[in-house]
N, C-alpha and C. Protein backbone atom coordinates (compact mmCIF):
# COMPACT_ATOMS: atom_id res chain seq x y z
N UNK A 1 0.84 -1.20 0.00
CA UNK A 1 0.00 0.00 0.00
C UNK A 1 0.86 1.24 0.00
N UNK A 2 0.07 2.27 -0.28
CA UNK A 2 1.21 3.47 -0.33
C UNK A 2 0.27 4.11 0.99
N UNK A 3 1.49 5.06 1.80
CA UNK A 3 1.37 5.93 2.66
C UNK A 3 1.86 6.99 2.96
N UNK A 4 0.82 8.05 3.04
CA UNK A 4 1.15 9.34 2.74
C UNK A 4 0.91 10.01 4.12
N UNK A 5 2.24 10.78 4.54
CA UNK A 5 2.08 11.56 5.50
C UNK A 5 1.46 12.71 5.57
N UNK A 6 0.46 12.90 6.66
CA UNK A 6 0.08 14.37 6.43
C UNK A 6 0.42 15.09 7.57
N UNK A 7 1.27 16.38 7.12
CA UNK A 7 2.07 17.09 8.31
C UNK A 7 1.19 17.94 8.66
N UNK A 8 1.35 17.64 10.22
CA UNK A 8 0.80 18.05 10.87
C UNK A 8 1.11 19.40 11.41
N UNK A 9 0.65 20.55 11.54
CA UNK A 9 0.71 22.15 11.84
C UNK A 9 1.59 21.93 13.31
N UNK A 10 2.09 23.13 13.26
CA UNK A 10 2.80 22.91 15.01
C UNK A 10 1.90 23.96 15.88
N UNK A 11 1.02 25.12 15.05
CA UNK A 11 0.26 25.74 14.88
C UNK A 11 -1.49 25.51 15.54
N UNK A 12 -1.88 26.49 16.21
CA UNK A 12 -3.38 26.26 16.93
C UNK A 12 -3.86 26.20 15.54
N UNK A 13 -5.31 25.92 15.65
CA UNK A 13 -6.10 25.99 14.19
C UNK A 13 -7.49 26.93 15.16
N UNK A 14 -8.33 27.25 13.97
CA UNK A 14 -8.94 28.10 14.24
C UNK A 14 -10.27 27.35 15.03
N UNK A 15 -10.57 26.45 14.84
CA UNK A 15 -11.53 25.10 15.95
C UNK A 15 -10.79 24.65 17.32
N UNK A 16 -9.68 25.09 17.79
CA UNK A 16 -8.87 25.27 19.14
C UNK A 16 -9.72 26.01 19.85
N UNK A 17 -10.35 27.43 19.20
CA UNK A 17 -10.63 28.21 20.07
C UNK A 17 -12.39 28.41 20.77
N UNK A 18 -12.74 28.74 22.00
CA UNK A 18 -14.24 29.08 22.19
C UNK A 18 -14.11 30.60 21.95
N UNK A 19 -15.44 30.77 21.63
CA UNK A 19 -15.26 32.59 20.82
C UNK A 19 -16.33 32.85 21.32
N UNK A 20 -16.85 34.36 21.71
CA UNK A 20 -18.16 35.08 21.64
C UNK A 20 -17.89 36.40 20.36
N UNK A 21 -19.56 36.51 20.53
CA UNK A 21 -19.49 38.31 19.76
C UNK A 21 -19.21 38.95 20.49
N UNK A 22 -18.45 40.62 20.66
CA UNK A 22 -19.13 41.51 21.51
C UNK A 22 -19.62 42.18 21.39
N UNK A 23 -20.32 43.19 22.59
CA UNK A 23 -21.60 43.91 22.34
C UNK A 23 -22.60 44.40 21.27
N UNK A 24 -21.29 45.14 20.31
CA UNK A 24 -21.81 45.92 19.53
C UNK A 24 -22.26 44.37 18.19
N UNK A 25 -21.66 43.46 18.33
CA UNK A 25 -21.31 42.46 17.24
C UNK A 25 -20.75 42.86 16.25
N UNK A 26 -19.78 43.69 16.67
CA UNK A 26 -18.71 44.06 14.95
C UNK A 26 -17.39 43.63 15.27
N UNK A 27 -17.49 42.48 16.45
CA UNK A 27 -15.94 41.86 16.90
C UNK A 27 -15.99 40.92 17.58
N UNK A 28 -14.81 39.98 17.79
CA UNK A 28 -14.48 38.87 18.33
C UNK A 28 -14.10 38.78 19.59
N UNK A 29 -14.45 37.92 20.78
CA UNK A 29 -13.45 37.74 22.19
C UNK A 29 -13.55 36.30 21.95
N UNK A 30 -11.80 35.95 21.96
CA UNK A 30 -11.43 34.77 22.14
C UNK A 30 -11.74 34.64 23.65
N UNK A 31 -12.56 33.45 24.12
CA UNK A 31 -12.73 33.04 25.26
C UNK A 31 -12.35 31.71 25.70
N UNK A 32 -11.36 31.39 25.39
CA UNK A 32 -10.87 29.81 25.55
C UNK A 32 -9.66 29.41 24.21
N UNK A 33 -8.78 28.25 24.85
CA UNK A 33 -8.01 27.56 24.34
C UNK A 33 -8.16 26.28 24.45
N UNK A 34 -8.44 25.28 23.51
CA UNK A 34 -8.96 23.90 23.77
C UNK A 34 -8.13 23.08 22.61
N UNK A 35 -6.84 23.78 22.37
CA UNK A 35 -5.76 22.93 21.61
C UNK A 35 -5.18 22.66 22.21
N UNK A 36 -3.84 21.86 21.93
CA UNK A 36 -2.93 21.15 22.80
C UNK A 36 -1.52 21.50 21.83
N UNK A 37 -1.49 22.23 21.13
CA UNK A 37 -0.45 22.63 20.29
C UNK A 37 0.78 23.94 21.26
N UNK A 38 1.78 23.59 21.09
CA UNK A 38 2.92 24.58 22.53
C UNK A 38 2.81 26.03 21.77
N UNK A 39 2.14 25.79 20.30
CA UNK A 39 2.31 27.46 19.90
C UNK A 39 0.96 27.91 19.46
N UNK A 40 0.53 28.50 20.07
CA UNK A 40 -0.78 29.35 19.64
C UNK A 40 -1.29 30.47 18.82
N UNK A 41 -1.90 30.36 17.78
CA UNK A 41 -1.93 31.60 16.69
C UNK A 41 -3.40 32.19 16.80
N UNK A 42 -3.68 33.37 17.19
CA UNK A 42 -4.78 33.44 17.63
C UNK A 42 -5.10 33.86 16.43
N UNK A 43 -6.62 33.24 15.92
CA UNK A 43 -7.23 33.88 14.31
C UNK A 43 -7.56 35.65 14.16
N UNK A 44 -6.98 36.26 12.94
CA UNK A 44 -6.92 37.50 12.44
C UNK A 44 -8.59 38.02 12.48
N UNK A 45 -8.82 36.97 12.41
CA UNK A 45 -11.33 36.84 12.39
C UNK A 45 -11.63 35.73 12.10
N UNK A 46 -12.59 35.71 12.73
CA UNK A 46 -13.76 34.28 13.09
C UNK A 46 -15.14 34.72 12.12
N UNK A 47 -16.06 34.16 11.04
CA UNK A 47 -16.95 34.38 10.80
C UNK A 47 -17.53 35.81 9.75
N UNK A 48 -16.15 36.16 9.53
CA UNK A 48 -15.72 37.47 8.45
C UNK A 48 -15.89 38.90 9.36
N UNK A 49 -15.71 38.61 10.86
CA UNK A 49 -15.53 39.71 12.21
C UNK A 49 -14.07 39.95 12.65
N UNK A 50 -13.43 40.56 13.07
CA UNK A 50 -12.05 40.85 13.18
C UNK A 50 -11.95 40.53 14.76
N UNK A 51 -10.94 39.77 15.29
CA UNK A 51 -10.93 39.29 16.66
C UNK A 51 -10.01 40.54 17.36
N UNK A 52 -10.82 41.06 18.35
CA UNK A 52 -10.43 42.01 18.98
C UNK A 52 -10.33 42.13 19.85
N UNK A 53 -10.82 41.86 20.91
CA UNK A 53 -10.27 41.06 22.52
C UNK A 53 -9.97 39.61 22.83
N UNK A 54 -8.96 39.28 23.68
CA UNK A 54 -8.65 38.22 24.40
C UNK A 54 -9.47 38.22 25.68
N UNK A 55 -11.01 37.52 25.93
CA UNK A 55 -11.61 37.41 26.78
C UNK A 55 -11.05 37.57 28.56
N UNK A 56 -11.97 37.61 29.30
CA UNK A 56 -11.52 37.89 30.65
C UNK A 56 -11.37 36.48 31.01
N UNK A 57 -10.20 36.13 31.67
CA UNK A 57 -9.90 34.32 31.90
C UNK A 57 -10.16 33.52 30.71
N UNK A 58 -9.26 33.98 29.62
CA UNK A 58 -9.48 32.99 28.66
C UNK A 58 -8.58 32.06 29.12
N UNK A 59 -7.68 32.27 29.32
CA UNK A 59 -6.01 31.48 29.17
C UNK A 59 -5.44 30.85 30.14
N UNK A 60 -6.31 31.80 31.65
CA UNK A 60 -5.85 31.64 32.81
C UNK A 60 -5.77 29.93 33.43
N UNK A 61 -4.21 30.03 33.90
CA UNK A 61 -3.81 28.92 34.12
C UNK A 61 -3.98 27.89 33.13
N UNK A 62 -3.32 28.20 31.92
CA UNK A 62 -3.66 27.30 30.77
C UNK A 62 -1.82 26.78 30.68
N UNK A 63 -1.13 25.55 30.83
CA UNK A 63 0.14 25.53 30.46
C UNK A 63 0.67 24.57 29.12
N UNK A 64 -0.86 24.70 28.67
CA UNK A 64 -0.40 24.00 27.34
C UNK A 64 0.79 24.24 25.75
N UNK A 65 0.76 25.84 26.33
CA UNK A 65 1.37 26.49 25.13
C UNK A 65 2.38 27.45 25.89
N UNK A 66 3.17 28.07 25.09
CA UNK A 66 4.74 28.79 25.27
C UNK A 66 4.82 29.76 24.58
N UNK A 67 4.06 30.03 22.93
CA UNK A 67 4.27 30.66 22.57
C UNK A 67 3.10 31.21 22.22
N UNK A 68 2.50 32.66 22.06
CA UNK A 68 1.08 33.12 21.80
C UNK A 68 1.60 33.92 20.77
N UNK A 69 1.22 34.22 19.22
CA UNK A 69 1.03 35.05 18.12
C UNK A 69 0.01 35.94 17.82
N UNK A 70 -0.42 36.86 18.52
CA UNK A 70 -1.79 38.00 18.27
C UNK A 70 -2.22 38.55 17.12
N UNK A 71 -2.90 38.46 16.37
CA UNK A 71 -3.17 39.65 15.03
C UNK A 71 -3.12 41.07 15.29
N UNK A 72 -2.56 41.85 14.97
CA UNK A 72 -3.08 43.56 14.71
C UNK A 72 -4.61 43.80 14.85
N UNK A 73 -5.32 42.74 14.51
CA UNK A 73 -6.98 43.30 15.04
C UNK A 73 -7.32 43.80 16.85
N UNK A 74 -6.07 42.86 17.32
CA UNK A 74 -6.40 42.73 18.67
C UNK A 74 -6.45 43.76 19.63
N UNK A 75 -7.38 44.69 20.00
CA UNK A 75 -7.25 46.13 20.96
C UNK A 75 -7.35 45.88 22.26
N UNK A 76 -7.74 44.89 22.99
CA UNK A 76 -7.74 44.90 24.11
C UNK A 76 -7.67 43.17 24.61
N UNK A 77 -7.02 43.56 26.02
CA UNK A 77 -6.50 42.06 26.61
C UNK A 77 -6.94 42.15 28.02
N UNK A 78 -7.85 41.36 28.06
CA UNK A 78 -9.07 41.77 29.13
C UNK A 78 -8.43 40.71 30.79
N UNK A 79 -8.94 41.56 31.34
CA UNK A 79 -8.28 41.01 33.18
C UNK A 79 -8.25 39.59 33.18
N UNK A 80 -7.05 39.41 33.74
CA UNK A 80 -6.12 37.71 33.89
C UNK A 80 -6.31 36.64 32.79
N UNK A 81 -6.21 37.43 31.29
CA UNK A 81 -6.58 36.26 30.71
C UNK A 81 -5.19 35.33 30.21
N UNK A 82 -4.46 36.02 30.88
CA UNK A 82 -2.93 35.19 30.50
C UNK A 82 -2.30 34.93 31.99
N UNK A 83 -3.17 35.21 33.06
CA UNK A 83 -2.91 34.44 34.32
C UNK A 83 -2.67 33.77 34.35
N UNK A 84 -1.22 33.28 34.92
CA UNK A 84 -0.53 32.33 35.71
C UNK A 84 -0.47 30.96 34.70
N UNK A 85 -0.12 31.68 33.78
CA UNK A 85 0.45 30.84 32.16
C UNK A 85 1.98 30.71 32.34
N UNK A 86 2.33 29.87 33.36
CA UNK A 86 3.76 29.68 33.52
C UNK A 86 4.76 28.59 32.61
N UNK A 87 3.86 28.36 31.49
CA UNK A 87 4.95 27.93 30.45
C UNK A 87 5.09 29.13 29.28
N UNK A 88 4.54 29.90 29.46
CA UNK A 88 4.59 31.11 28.29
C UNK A 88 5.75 31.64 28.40
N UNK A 89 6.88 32.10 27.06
CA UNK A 89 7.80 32.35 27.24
C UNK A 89 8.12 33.82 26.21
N UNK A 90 6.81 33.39 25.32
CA UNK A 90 7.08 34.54 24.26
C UNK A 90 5.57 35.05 23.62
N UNK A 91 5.57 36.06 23.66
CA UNK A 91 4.29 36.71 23.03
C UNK A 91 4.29 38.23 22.25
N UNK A 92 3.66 38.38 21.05
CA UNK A 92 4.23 39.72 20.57
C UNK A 92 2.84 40.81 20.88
N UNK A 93 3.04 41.85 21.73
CA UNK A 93 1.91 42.36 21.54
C UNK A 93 1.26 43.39 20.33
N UNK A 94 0.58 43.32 19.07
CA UNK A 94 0.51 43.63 17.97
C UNK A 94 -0.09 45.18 17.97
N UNK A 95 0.53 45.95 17.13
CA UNK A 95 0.30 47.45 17.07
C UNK A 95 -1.41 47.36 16.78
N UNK A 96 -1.71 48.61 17.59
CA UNK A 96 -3.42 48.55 17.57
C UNK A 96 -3.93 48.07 18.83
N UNK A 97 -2.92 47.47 19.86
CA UNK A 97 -3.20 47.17 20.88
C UNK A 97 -3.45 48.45 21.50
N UNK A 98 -4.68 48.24 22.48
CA UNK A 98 -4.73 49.91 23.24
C UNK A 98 -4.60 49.24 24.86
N UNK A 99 -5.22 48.13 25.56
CA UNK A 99 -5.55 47.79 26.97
C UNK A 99 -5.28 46.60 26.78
N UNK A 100 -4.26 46.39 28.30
CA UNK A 100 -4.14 45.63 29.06
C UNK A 100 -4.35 45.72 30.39
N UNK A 101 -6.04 44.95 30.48
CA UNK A 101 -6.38 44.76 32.06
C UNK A 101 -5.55 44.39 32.95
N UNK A 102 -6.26 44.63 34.53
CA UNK A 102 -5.78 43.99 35.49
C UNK A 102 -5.30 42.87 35.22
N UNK A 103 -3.97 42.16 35.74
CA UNK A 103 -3.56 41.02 36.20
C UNK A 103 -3.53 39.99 35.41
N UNK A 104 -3.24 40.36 33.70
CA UNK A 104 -3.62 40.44 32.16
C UNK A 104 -2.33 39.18 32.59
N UNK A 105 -1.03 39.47 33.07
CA UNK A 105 0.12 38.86 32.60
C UNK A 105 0.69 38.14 34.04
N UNK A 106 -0.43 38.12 35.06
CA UNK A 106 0.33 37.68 36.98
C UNK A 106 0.38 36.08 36.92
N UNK A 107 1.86 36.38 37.06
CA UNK A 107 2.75 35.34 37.39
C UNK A 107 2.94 34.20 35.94
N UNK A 108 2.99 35.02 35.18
CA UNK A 108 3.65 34.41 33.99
C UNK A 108 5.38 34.30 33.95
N UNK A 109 5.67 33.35 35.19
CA UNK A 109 6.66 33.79 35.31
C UNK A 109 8.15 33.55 34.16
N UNK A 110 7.93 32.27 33.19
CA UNK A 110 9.06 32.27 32.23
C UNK A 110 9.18 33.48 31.27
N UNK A 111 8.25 34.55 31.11
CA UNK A 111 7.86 35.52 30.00
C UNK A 111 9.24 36.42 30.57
N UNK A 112 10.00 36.63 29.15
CA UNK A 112 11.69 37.27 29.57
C UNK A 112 11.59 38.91 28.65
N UNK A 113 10.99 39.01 27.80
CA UNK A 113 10.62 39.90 27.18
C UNK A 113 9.94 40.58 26.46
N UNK A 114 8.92 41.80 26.49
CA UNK A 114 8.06 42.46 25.51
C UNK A 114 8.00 43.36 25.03
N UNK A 115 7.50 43.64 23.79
CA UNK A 115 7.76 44.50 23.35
C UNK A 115 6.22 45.42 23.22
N UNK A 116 6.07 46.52 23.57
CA UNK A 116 4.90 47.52 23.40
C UNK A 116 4.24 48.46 22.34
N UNK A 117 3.90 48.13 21.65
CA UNK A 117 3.22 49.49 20.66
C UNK A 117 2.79 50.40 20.93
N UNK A 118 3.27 51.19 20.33
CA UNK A 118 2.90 52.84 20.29
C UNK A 118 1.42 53.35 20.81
N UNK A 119 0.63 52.48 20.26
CA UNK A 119 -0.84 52.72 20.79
C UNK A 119 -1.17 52.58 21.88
N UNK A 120 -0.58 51.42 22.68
CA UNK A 120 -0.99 51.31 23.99
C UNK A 120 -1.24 52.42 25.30
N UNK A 121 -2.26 52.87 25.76
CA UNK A 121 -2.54 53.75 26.29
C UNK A 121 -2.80 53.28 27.87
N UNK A 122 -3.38 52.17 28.43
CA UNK A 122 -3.76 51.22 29.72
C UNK A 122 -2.91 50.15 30.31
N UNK A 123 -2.51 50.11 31.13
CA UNK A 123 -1.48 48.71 31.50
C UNK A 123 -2.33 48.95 32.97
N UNK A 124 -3.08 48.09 33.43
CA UNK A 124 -4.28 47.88 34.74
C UNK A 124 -3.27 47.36 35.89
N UNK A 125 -3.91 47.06 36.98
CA UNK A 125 -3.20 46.94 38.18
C UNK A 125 -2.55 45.53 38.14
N UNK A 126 -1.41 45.28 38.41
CA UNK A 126 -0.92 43.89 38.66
C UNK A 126 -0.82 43.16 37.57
N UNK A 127 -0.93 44.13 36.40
CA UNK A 127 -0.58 43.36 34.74
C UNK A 127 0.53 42.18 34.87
N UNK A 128 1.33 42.54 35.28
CA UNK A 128 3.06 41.89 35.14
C UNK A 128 3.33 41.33 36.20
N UNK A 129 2.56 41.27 37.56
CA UNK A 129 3.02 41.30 39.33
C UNK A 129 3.06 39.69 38.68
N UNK A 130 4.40 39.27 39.70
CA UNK A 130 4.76 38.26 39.24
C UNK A 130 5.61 37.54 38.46
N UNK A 131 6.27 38.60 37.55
CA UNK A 131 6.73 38.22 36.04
C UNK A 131 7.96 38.01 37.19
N UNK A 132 8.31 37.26 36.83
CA UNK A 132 10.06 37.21 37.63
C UNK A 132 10.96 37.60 36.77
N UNK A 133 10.79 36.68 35.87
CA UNK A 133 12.00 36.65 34.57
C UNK A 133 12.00 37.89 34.08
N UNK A 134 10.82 39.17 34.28
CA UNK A 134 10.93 40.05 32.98
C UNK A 134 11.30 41.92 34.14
N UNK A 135 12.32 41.69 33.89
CA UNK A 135 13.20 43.23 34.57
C UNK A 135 12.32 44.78 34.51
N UNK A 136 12.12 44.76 32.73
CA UNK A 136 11.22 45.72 33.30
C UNK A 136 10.46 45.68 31.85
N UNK A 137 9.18 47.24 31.61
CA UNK A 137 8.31 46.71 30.46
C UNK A 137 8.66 48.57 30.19
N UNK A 138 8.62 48.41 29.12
CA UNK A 138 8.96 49.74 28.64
C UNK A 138 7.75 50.17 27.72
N UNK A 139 6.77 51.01 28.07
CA UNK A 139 5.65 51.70 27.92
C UNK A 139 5.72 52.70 26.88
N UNK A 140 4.34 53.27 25.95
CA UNK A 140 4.81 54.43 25.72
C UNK A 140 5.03 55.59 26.55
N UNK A 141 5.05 56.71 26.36
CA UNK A 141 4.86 58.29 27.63
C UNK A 141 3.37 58.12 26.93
N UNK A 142 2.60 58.95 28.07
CA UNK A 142 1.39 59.16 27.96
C UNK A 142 0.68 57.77 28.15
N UNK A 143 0.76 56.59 28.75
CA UNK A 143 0.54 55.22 28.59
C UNK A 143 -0.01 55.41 30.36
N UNK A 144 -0.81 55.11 30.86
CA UNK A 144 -1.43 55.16 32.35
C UNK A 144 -1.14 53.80 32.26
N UNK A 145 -0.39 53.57 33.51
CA UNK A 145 0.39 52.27 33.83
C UNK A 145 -0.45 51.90 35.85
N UNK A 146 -1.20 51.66 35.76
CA UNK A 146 -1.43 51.65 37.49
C UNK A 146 -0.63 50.76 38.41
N UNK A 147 -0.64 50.40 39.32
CA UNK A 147 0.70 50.32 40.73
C UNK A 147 0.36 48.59 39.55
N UNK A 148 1.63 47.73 39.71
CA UNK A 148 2.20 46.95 39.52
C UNK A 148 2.45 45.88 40.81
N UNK A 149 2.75 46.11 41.75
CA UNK A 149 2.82 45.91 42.99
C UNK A 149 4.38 45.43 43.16
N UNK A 150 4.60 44.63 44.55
CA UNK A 150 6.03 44.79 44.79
C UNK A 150 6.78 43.94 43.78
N UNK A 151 6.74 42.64 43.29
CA UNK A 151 7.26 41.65 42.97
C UNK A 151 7.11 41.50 41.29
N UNK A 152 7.46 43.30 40.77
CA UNK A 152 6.95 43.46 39.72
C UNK A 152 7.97 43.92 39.11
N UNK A 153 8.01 44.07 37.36
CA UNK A 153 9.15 44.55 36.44
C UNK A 153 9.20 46.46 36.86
N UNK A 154 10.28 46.55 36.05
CA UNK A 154 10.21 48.02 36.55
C UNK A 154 9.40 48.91 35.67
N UNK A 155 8.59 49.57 34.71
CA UNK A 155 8.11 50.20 34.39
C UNK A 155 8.70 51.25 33.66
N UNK A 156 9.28 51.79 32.38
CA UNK A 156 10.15 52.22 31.87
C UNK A 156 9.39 53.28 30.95
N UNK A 157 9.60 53.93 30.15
CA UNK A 157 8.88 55.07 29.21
C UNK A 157 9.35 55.15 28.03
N UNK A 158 9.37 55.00 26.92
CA UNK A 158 10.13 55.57 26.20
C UNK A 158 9.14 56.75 25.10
């Protein structure tokens, strides 16, 4: 017989994820991860809607994955949804980002570095508290950053 391999993605697929509308229904909140793949690509849009928040506790305490890939659709990253994701090591946050809730990133502790877009205007209380590995997060100016708490990166401006 002949046998043909079919390679397999290292990649989430777009049936990994649980999704809602929001309010207005002109956008996406990823609300769940239900792949088992170490690298996660969150979809650019679901249903011909542009995915624009990362739900509140989507992710939290999820250690299936290491690496998260965001689309540019994505404006907001809603309270602890990357809580205490302690195999996460790398994530890019994509220009167009404006908010990151409360406690968005607590105790992610392998996460060593990020990088911020220009747009970002919100970083909520206790975003980073926790990050061990990550020294400090360098913000835009004009970026409202609220207390971090003790066991937190340092907070930088550029």
């Amino acid at each position: 017989g002949v046998f043909t391999a079919i390679e397999k993605s290292a990649y989430s697929s777009i049936t990994d994820f649980n999704w809602e509308k929001n309010e207005n229904e002109d956008g996406i909140i990823i609300t769940k991860y239900n792949g088992k793949e170490t690298k996660m690509r969150i979809p650019e849009e679901i249903e011909g809607l542009p995915v624009t928040e990362i739900g509140r506790r989507a992710f939290e305490i999820d250690v299936s994955f290491n690496k998260v890939e965001l689309p540019d659709s994505v404006e907001k990253i809603e309270t602890a949804a990357f809580s205490r994701c302690t195999a996460l090591t790398e994530i890019n946050l994509p220009d167009g980002l404006d908010t990151i809730e409360e406690y968005a990133f607590y105790k992610c502790g392998e996460l060593r570095k990020i990088d911020f877009p220009d747009t970002l205007t919100y970083v909520g209380e206790g975003a980073f508290s926790g990050c061990d590995n990550l020294e400090s997060i360098s913000v835009p100016q004009g970026c409202k950053v609220e207390d971090q708490g003790e066991d937190s990166p340092q907070v930088e401006y550029y």
